[in-house]
C-alpha atoms as a PDB file:
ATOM      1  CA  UNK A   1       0.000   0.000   0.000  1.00  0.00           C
ATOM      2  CA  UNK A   2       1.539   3.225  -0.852  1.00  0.00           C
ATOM      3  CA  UNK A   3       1.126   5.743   1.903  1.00  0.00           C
ATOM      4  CA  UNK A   4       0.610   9.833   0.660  1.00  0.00           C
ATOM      5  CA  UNK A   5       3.024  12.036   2.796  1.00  0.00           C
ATOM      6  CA  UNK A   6      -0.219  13.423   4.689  1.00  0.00           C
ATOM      7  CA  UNK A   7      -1.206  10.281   6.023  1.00  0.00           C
ATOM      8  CA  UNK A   8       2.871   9.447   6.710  1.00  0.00           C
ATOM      9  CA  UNK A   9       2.861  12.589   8.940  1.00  0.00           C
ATOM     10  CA  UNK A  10      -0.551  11.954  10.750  1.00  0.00           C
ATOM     11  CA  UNK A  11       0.958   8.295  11.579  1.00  0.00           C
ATOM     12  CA  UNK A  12       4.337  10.135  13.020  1.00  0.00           C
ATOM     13  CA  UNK A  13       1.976  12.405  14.855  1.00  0.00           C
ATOM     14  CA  UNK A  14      -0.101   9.654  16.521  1.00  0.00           C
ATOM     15  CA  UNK A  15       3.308   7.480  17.475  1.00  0.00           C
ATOM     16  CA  UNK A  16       4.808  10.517  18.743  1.00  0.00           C
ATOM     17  CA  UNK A  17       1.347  11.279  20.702  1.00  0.00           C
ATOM     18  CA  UNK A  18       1.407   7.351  22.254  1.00  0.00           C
ATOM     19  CA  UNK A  19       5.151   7.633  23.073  1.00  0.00           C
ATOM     20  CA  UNK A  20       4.499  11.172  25.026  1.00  0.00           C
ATOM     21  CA  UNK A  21       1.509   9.263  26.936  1.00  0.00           C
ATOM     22  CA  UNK A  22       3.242   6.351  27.478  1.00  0.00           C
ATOM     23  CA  UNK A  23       5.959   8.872  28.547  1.00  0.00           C
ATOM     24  CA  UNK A  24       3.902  11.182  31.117  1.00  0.00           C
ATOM     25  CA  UNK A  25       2.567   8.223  32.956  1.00  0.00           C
ATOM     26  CA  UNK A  26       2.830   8.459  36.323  1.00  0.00           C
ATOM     27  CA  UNK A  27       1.390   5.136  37.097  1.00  0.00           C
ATOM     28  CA  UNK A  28       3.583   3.298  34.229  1.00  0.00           C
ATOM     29  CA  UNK A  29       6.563   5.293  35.918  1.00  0.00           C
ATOM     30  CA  UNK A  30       5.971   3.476  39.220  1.00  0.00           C
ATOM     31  CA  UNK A  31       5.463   0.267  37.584  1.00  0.00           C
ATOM     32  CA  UNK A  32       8.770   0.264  36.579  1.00  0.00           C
ATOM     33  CA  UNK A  33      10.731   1.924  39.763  1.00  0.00           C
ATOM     34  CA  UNK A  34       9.099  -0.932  41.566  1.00  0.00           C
ATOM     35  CA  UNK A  35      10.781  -3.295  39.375  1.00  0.00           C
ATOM     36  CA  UNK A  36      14.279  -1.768  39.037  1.00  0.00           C
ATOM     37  CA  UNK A  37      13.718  -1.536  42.732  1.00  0.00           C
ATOM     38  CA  UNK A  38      13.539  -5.033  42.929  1.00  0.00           C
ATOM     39  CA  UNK A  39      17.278  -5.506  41.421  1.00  0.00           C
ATOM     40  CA  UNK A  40      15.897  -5.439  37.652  1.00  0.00           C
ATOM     41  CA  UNK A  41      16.491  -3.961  34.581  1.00  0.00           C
ATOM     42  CA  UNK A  42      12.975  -3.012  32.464  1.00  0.00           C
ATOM     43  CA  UNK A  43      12.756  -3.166  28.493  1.00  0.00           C
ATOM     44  CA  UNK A  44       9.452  -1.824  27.899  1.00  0.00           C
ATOM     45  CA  UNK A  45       8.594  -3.039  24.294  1.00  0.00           C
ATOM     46  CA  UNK A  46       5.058  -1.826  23.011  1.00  0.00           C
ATOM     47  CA  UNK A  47       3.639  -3.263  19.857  1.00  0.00           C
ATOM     48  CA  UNK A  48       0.210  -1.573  18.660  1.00  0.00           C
ATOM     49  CA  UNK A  49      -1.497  -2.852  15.291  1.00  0.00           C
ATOM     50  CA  UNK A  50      -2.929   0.620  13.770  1.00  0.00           C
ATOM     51  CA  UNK A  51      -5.621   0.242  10.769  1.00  0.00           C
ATOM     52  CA  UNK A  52      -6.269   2.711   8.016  1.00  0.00           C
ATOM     53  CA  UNK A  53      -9.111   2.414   5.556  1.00  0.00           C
ATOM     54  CA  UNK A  54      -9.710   5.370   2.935  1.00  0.00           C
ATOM     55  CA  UNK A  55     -13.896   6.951   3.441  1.00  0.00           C
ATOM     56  CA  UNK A  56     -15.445   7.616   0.370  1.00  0.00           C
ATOM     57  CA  UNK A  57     -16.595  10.822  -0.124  1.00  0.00           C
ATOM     58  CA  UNK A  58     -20.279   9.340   0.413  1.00  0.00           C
ATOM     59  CA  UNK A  59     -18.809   8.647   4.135  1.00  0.00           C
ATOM     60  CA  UNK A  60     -18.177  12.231   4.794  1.00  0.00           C
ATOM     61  CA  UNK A  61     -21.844  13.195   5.238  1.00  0.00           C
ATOM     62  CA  UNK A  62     -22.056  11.205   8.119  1.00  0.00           C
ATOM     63  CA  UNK A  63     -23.680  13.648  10.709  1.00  0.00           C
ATOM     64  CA  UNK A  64     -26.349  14.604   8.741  1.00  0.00           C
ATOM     65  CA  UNK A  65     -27.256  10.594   8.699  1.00  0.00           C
ATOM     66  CA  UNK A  66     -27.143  10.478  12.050  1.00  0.00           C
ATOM     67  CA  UNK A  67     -29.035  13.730  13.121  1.00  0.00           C
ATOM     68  CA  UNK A  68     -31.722  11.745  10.493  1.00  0.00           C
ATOM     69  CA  UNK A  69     -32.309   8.893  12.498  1.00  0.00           C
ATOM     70  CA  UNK A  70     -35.335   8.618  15.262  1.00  0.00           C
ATOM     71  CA  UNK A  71     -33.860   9.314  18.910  1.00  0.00           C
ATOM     72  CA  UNK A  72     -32.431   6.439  20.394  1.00  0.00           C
ATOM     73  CA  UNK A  73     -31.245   4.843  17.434  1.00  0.00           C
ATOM     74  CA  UNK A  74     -27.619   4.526  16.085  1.00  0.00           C
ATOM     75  CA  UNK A  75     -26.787   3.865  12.722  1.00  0.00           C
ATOM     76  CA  UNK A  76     -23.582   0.973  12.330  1.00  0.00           C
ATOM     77  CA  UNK A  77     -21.219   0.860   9.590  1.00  0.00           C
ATOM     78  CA  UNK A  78     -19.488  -2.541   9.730  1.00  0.00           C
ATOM     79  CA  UNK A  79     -16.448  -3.211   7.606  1.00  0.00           C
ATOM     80  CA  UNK A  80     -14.936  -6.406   6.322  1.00  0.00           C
ATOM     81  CA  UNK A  81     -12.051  -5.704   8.765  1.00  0.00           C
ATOM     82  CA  UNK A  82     -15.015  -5.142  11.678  1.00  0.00           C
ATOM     83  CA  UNK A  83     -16.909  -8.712  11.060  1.00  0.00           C
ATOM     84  CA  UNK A  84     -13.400 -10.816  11.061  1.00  0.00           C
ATOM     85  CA  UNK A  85     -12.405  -9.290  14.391  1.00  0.00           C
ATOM     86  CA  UNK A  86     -16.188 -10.226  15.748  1.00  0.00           C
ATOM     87  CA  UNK A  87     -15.797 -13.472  14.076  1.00  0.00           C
ATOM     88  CA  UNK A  88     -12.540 -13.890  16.061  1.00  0.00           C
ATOM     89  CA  UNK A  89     -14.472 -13.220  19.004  1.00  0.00           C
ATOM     90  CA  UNK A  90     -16.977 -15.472  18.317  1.00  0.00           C
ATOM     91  CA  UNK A  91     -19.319 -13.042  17.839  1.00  0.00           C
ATOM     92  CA  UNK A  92     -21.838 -12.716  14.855  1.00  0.00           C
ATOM     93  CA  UNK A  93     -23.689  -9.609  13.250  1.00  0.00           C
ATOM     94  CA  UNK A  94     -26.847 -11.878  14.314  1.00  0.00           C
ATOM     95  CA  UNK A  95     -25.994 -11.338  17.528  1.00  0.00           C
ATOM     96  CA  UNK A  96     -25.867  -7.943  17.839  1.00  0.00           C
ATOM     97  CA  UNK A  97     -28.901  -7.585  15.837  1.00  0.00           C
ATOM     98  CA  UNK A  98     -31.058  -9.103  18.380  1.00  0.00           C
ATOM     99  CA  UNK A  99     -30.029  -6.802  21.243  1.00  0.00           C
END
């Protein structure tokens, strides 16, 4: 898949923004003290699996399909992506139609 240099730089942007949280955590900067303070040495390896899937431009009205619907309902978009995750869950879309 070739990437466009826009969506290169919103990918640097959105490592850079997990790395500062990641960073700035107080809690995962305990974590670790505790275990260097148990004679250790900590190798924090992160691996995140990050999707991208182009909208058509018929996607971009999506508000004004949502203020449409009756109150109380929500409309779903499910991708192909979307029902082989559920199905790895053992979950079907006939399941969640019937809640």
């Amino acid at each position: 898949m070739q990437l466009d240099d826009n969506l290169k730089q919103l990918m640097k942007e959105l490592g850079a923004a997990i790395n500062d949280a990641l960073s700035d955590s107080e809690e995962i900067s305990e974590a670790i003290q505790n275990v260097r303070n148990a004679g250790y040495d900590v190798f924090l390896v992160l691996e995140a699996t990050i999707g991208f899937n182009k909208r058509s431009k018929t996607d971009g009205g999506e508000e004004a399909g949502v203020n449409s619907l009756k109150s109380g309902e929500m409309k779903l978009k499910v991708t192909a992506q979307d029902l082989k995750f559920l199905r790895s869950l053992k979950i079907s879309i006939e399941d969640l139609d019937q809640q």
